[in-house]
N, C-alpha and C. Protein backbone atom coordinates (compact mmCIF):
# COMPACT_ATOMS: atom_id res chain seq x y z
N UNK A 1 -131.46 110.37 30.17
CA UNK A 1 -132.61 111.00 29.57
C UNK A 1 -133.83 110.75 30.46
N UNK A 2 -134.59 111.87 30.59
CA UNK A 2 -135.64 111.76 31.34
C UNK A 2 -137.21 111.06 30.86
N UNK A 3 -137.46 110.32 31.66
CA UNK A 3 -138.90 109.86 31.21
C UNK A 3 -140.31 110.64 31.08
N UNK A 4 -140.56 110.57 29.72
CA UNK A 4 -141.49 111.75 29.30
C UNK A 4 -142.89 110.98 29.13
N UNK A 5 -144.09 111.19 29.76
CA UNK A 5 -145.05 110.02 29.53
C UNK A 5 -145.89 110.44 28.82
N UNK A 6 -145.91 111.41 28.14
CA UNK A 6 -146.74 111.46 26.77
C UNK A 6 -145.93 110.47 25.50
N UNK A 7 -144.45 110.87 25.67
CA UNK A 7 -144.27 109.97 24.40
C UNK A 7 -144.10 108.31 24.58
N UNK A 8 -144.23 108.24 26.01
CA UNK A 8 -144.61 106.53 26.12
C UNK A 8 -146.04 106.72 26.07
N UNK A 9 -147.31 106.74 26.07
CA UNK A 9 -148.44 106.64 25.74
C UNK A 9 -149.00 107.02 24.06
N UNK A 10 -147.95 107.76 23.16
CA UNK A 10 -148.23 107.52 22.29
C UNK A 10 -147.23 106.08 21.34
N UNK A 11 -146.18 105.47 22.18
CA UNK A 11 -145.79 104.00 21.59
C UNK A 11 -147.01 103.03 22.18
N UNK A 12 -146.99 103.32 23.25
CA UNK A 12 -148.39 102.27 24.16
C UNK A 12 -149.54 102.26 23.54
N UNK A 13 -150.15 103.13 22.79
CA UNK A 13 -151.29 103.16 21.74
C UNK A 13 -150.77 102.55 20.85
N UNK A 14 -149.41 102.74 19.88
CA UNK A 14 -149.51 102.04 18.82
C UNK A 14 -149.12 100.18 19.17
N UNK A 15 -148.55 100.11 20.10
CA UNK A 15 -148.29 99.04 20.54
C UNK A 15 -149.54 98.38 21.16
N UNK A 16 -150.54 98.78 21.70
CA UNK A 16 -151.72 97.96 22.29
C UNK A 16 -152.74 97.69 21.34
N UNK A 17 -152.52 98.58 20.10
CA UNK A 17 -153.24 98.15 18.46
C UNK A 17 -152.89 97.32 18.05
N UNK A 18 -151.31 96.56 18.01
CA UNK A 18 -150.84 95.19 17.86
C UNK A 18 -150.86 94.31 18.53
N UNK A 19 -150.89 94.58 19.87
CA UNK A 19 -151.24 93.00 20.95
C UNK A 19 -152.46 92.11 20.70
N UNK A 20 -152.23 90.68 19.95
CA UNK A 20 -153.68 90.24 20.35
C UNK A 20 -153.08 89.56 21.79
N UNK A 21 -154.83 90.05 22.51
CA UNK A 21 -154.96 88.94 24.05
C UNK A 21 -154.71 88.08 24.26
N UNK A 22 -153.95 87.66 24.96
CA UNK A 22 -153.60 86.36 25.69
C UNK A 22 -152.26 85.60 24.79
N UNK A 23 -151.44 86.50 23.46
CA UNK A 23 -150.65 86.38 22.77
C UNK A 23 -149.53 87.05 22.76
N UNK A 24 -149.70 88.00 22.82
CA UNK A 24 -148.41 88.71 22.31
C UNK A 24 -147.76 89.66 23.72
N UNK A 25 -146.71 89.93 23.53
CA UNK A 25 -146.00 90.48 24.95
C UNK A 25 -145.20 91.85 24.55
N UNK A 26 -145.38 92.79 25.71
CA UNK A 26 -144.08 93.91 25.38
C UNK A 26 -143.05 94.16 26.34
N UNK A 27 -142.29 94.25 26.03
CA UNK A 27 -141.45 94.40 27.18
C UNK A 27 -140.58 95.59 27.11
N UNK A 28 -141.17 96.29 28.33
CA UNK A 28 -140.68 97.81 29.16
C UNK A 28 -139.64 97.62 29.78
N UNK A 29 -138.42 98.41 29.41
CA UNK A 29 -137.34 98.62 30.42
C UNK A 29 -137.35 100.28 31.37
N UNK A 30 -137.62 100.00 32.47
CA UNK A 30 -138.16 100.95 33.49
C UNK A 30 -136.95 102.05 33.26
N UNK A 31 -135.69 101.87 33.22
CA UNK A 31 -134.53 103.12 33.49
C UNK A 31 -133.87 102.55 34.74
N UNK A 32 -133.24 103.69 35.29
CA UNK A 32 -132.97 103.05 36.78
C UNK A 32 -133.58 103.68 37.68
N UNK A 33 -134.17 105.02 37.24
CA UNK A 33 -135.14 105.93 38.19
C UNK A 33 -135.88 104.98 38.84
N UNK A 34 -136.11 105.12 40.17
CA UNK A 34 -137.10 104.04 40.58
C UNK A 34 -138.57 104.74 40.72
N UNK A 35 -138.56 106.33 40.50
CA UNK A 35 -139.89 107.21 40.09
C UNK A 35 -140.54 106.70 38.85
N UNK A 36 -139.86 106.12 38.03
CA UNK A 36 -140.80 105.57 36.55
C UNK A 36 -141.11 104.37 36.76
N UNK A 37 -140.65 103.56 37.51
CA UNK A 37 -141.79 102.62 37.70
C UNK A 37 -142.84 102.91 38.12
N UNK A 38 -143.10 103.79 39.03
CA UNK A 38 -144.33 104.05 39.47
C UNK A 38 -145.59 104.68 38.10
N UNK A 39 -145.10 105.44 37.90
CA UNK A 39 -145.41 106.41 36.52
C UNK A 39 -145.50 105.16 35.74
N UNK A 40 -145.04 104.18 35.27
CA UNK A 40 -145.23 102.78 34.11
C UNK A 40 -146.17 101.99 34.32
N UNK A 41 -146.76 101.77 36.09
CA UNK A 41 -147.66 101.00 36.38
C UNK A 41 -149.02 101.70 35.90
N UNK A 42 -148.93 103.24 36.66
CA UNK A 42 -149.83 103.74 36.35
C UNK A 42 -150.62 103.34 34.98
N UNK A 43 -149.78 103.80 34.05
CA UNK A 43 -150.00 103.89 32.67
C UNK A 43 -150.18 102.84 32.04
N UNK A 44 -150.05 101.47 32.86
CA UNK A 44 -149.75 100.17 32.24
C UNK A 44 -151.87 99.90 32.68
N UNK A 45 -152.06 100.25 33.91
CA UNK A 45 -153.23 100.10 34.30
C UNK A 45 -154.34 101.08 33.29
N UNK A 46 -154.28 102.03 33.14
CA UNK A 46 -154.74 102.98 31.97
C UNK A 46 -154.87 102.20 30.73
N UNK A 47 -154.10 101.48 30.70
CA UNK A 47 -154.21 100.53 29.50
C UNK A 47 -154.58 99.28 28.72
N UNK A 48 -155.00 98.89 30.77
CA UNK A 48 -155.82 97.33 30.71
C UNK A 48 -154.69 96.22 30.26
N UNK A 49 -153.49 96.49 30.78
CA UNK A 49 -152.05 95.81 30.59
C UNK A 49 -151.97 95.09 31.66
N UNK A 50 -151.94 93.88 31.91
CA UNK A 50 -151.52 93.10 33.20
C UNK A 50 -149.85 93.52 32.38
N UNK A 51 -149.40 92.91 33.75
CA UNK A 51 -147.47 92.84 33.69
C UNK A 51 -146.77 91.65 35.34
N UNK A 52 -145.83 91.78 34.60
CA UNK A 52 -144.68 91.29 35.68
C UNK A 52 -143.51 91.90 35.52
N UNK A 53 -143.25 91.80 36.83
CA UNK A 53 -141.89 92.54 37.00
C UNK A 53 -140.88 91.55 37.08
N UNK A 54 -139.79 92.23 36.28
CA UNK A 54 -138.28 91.45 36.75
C UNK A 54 -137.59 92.33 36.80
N UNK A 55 -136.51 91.68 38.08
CA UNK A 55 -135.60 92.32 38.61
C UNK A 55 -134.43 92.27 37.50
N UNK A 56 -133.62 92.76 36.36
CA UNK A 56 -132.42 92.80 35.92
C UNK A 56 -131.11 93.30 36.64
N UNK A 57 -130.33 92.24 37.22
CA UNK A 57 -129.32 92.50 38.14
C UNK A 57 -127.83 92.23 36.87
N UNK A 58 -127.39 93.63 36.33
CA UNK A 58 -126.08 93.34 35.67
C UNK A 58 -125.26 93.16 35.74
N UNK A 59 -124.40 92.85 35.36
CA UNK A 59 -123.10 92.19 34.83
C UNK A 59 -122.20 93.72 35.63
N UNK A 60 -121.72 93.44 36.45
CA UNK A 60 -121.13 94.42 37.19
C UNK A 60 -120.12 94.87 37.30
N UNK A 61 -118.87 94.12 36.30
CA UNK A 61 -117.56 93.63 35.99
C UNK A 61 -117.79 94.09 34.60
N UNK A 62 -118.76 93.90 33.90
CA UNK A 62 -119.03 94.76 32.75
C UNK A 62 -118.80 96.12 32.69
N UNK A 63 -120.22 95.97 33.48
CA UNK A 63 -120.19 97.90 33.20
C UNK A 63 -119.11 98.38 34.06
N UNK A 64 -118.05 98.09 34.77
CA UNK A 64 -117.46 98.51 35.36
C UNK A 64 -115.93 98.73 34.22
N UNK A 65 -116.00 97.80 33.26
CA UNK A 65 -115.32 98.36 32.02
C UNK A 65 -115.49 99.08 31.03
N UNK A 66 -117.34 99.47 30.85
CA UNK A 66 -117.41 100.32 29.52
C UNK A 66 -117.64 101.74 30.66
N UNK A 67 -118.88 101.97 31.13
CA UNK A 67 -119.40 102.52 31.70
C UNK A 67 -119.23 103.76 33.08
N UNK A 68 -118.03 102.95 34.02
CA UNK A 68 -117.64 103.53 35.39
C UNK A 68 -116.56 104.07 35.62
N UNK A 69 -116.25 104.83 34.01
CA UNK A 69 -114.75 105.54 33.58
C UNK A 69 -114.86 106.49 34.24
N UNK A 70 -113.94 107.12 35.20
CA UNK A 70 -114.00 108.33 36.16
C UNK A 70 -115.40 109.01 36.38
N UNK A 71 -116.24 107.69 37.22
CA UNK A 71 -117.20 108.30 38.03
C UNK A 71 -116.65 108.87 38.99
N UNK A 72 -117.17 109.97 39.83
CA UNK A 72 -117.35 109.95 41.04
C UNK A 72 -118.57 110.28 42.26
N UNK A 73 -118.30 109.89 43.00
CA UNK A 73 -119.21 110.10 44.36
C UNK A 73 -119.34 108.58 44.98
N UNK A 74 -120.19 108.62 45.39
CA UNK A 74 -120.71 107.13 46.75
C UNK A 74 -121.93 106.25 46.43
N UNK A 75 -121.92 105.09 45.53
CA UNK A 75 -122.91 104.48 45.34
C UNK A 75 -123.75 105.58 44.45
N UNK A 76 -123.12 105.42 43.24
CA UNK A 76 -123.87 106.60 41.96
C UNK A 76 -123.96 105.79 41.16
N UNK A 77 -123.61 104.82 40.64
CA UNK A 77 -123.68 103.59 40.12
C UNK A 77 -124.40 102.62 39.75
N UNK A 78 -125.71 102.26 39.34
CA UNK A 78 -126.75 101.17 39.30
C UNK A 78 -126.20 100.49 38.53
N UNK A 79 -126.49 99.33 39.25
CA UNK A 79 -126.26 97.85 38.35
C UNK A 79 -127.90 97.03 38.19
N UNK A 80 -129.03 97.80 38.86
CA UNK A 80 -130.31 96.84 38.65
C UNK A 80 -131.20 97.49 37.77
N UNK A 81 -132.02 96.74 37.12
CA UNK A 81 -133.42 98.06 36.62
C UNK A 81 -134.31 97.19 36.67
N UNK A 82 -135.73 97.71 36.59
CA UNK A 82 -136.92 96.42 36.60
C UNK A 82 -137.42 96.28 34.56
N UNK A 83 -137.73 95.55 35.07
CA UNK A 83 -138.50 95.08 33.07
C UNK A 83 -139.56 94.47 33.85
N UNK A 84 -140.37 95.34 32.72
CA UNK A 84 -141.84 95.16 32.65
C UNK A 84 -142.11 94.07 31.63
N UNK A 85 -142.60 92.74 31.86
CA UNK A 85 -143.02 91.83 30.80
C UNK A 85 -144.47 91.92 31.06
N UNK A 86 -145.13 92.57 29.76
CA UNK A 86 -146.96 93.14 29.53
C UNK A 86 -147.72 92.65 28.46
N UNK A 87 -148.87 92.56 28.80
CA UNK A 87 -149.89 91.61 28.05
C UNK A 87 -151.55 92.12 28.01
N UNK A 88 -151.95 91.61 27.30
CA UNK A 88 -153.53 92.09 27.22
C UNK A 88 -154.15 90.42 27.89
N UNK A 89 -155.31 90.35 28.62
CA UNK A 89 -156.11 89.68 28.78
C UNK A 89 -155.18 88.52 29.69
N UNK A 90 -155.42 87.05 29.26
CA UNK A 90 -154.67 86.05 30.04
C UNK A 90 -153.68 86.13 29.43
N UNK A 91 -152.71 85.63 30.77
CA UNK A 91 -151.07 85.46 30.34
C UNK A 91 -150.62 84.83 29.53
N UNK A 92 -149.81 85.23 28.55
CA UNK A 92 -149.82 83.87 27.18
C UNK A 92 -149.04 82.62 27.39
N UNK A 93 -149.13 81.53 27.39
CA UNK A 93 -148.80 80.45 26.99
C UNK A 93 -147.23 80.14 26.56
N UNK A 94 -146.60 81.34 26.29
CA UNK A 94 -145.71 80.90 25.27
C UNK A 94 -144.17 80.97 26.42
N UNK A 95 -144.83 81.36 27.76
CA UNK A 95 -143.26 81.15 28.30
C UNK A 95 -142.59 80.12 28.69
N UNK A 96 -141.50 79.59 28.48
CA UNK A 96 -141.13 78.52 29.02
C UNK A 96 -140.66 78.21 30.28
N UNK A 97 -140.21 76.99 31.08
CA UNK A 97 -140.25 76.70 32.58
C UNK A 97 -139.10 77.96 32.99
N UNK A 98 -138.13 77.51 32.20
CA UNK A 98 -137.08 78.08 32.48
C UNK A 98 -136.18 78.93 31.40
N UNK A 99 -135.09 79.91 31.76
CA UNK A 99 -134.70 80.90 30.95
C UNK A 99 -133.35 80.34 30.41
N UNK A 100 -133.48 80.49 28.77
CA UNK A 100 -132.94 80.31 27.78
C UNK A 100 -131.53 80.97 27.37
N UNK A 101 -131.80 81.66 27.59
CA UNK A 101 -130.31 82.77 27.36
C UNK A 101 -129.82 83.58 28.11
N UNK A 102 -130.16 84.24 29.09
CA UNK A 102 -129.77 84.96 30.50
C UNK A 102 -129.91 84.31 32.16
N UNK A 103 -129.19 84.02 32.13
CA UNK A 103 -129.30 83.43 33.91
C UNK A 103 -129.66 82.49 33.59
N UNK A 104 -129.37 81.56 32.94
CA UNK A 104 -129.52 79.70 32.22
C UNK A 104 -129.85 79.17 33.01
N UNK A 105 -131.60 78.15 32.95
CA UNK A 105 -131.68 77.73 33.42
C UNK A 105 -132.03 78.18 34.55
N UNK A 106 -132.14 79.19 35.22
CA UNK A 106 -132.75 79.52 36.03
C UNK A 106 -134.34 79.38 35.87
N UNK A 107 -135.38 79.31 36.95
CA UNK A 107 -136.63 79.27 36.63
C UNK A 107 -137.46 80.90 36.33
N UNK A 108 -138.24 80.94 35.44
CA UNK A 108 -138.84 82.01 34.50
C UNK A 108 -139.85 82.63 36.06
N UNK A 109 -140.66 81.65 36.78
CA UNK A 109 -141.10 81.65 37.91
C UNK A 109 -140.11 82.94 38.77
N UNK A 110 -139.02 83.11 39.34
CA UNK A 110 -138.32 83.76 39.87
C UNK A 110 -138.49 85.16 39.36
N UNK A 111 -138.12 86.67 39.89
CA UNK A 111 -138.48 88.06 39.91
C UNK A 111 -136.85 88.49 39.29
N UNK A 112 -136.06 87.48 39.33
CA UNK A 112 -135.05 88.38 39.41
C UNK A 112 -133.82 87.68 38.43
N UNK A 113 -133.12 88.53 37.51
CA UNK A 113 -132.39 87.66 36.38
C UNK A 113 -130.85 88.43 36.91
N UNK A 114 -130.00 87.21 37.16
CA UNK A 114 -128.58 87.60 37.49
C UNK A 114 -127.71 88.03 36.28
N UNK A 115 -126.67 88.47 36.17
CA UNK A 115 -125.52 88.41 35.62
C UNK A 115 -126.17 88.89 33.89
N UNK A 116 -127.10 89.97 33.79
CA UNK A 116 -127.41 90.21 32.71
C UNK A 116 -126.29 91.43 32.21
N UNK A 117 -126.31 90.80 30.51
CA UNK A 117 -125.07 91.15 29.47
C UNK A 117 -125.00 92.55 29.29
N UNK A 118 -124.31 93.42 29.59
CA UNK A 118 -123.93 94.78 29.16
C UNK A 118 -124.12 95.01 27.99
N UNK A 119 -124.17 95.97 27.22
CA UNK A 119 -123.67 96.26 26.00
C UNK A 119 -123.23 98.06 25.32
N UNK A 120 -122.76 98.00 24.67
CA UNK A 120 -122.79 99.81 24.39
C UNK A 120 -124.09 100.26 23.48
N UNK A 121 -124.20 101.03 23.16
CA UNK A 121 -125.13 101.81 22.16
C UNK A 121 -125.39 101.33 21.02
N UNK A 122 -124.36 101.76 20.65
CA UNK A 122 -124.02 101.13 19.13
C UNK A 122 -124.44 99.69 18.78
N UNK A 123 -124.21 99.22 20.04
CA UNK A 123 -124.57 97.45 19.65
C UNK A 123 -125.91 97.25 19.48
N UNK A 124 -126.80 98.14 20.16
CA UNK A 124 -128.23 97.74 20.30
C UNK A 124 -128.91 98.17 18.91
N UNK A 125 -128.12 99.16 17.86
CA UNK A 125 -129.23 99.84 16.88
C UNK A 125 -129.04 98.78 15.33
N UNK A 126 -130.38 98.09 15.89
CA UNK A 126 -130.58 97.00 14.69
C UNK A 126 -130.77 97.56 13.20
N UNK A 127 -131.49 98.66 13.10
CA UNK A 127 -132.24 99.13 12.27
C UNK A 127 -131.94 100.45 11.38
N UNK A 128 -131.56 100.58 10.06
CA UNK A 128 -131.35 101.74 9.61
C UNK A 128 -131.82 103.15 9.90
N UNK A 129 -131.45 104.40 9.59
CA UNK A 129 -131.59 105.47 9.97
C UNK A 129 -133.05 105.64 9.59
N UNK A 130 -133.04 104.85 8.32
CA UNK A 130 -134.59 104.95 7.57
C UNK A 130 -135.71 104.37 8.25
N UNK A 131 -135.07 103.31 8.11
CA UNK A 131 -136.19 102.06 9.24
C UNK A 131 -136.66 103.44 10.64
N UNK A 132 -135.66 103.47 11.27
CA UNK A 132 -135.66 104.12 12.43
C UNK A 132 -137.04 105.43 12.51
N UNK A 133 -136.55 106.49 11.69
CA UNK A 133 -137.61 107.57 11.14
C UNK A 133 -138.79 107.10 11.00
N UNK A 134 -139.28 105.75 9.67
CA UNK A 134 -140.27 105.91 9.87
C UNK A 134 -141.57 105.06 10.47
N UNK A 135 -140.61 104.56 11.57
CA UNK A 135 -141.18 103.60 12.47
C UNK A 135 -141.61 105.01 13.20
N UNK A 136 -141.16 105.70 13.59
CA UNK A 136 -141.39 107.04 14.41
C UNK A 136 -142.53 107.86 13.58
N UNK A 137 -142.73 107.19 12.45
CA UNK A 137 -143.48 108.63 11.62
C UNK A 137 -145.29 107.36 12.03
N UNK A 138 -144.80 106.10 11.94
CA UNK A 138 -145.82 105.08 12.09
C UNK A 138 -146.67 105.23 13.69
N UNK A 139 -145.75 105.73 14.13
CA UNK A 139 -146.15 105.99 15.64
C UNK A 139 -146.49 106.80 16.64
N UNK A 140 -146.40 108.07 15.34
CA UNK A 140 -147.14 109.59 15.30
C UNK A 140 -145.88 110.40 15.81
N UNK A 141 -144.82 110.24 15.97
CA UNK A 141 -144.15 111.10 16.47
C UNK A 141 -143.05 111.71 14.84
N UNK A 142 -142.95 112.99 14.79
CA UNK A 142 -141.90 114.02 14.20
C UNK A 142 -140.59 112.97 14.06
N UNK A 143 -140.54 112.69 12.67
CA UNK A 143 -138.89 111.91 12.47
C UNK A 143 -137.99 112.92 13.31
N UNK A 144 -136.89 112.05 13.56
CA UNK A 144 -135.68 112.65 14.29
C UNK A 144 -134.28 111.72 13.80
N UNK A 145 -133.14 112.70 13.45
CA UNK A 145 -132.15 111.64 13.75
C UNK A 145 -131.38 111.23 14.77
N UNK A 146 -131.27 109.78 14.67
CA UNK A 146 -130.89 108.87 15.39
C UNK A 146 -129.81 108.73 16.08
N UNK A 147 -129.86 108.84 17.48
CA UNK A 147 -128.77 108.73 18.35
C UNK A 147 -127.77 108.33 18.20
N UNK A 148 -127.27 107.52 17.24
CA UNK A 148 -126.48 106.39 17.57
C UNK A 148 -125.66 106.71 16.29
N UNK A 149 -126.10 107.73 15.59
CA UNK A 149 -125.09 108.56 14.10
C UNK A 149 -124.09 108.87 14.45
């Protein structure tokens, strides 16, 4: 799916109405396009958003079981994407030295998280069809149903 930046600037409004400064964090997953990062900074600056980047390097043995079912061609394949970790004002306080659940123990300091967990679709949708809609209706956008039906 292609990155559409009107409908990320209308989550980025409702989301920069909830950040207090120097507290609270969002975190952007770029795609693998490496054109939307550029397009995310932009918009991140429009928004008076400091950020950091991390490198997410996946699980490659993973997706190579859900995901790389009769690809073809030559290096069509991404295994990296960047995440945007974003903030209003000073950086908050609340990160710790080192990372907790992905790449253990590795230092938080570092750009780049190894061996991050695959998952399918289905696994990611926390939230009822309802929930879903009218979080979307909260955030100005036309309910829709949900991908993952």
């Amino acid at each position: 799916m292609a990155f559409v930046s009107t409908d990320f600037q209308v989550w980025a409004k409702g989301v920069d109405a909830l950040m207090r400064d120097g507290q609270d964090v969002a975190w952007v997953f770029s795609g693998k396009s490496r054109s939307t990062e550029q397009v995310l900074e932009k918009e991140f600056a429009k928004m008076k958003w400091n950020f950091k980047e991390i490198r997410l390097v996946y699980d490659a043995a993973a997706m190579q079981n859900m995901y790389w079912v009769r690809e073809r061609g030559f290096a069509n394949g991404s295994t990296n994407e960047t995440l945007f970790v974003c903030w209003k004002g000073r950086v908050p306080r609340c990160f710790p030295a080192t990372r907790l659940h992905v790449d253990v123990g590795s230092s938080t300091y570092y750009d780049t998280m190894n061996k991050v967990p695959v998952c399918r679709l289905p696994e990611l949708t926390m939230v009822s069809a309802e929930v879903h809609s009218k979080s979307q209706t909260l955030f100005g956008a036309e309910p829709t149903e949900p991908d993952w039906k």
